[in-house]
Protein backbone atom coordinates (compact mmCIF):
# COMPACT_ATOMS: atom_id res chain seq x y z
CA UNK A 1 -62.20 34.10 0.75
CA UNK A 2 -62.35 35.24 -3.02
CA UNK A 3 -60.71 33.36 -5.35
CA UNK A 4 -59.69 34.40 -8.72
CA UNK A 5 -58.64 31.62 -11.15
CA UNK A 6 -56.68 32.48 -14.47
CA UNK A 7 -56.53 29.38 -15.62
CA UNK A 8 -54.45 28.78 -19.02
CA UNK A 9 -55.26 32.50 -19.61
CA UNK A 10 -51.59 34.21 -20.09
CA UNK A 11 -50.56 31.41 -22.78
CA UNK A 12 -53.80 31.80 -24.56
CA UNK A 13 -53.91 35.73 -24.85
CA UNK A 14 -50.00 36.22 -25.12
CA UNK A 15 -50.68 38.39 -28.20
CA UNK A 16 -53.17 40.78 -26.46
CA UNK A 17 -51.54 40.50 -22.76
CA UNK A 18 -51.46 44.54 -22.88
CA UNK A 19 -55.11 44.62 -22.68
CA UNK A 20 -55.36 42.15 -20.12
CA UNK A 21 -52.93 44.11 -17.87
CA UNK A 22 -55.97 46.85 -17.89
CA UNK A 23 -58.64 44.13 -17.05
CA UNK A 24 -56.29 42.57 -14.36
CA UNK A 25 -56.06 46.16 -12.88
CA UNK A 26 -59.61 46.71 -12.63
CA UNK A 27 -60.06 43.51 -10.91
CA UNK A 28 -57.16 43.98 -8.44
CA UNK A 29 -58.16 47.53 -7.91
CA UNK A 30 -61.61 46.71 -6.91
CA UNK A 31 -61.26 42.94 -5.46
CA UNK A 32 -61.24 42.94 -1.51
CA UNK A 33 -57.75 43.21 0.51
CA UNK A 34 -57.02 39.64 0.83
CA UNK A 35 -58.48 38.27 -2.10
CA UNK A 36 -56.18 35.44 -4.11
CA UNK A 37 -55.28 35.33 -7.58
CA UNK A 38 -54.49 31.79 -8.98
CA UNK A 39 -52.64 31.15 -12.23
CA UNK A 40 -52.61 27.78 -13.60
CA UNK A 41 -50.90 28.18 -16.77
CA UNK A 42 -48.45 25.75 -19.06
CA UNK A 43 -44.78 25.58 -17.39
CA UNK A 44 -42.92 27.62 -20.42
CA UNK A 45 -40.44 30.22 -20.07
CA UNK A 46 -42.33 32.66 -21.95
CA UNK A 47 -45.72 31.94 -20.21
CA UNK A 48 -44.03 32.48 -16.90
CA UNK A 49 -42.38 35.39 -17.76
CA UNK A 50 -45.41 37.33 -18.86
CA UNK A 51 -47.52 36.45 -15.74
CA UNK A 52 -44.11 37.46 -13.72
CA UNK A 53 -44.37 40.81 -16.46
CA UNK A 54 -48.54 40.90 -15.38
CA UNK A 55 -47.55 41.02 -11.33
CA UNK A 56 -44.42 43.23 -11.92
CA UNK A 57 -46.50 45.95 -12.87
CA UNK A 58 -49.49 46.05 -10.89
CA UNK A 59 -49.12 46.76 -7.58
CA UNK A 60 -51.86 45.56 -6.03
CA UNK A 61 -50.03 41.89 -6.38
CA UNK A 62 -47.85 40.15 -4.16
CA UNK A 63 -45.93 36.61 -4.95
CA UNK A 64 -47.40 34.31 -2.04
CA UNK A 65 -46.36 30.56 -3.55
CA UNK A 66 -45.33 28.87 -6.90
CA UNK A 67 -45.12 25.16 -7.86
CA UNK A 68 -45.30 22.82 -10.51
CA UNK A 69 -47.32 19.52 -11.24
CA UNK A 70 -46.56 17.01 -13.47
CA UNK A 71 -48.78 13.99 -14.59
CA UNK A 72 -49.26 11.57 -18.21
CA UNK A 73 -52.07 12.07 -20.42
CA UNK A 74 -54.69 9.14 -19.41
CA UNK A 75 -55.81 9.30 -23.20
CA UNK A 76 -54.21 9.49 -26.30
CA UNK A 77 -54.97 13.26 -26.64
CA UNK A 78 -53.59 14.60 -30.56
CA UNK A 79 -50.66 17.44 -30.15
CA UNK A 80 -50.48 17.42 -26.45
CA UNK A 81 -47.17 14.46 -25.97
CA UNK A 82 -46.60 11.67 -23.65
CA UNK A 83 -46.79 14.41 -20.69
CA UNK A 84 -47.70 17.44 -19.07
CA UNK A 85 -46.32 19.78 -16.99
CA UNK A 86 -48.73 23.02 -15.38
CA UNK A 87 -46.96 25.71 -13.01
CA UNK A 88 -49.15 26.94 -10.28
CA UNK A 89 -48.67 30.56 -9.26
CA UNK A 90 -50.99 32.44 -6.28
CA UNK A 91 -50.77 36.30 -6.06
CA UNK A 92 -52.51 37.96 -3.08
CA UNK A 93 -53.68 41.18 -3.06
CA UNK A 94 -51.92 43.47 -0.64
């Protein structure tokens, strides 16, 4: 099984996301039938939105399962809060 992992990549390039839409093409275009793409990426409206944007227009993606996790911060980590909260997206290549 190949496994793709995006992990905190669509809040971190936001800015440049058109670009990435090319790279994420070439990948999907030339990964094997079957092949999973796994998000992992902060639960935020506008983060989910532009992966949803990123699978809306390739169509080598299909939704196959979303869900959330939510945990506290074992260390006293600067910026970050009390907790955190991730969204978990897979996309499999059809």
């Amino acid at each position: 099984v190949n496994v793709f992992v995006c992990c905190y990549l669509a809040s971190e390039i936001k800015e440049a996301i058109d670009k990435f839409e090319l790279t994420l093409d070439l990948l999907t275009s030339r990964a094997p039938q079957g092949a999973y793409i796994l998000f992992i990426d902060r639960n935020e409206k506008k983060v989910r939105d532009t992966i949803q944007h990123l699978v809306d227009v390739n169509p080598h993606l299909t939704m196959i399962s979303s869900f959330q996790e939510r945990g506290r911060l074992e260390k006293d980590l600067q910026n970050l809060g009390e907790g955190w909260t991730s969204e978990l997206t897979c996309y499999g290549l059809a």
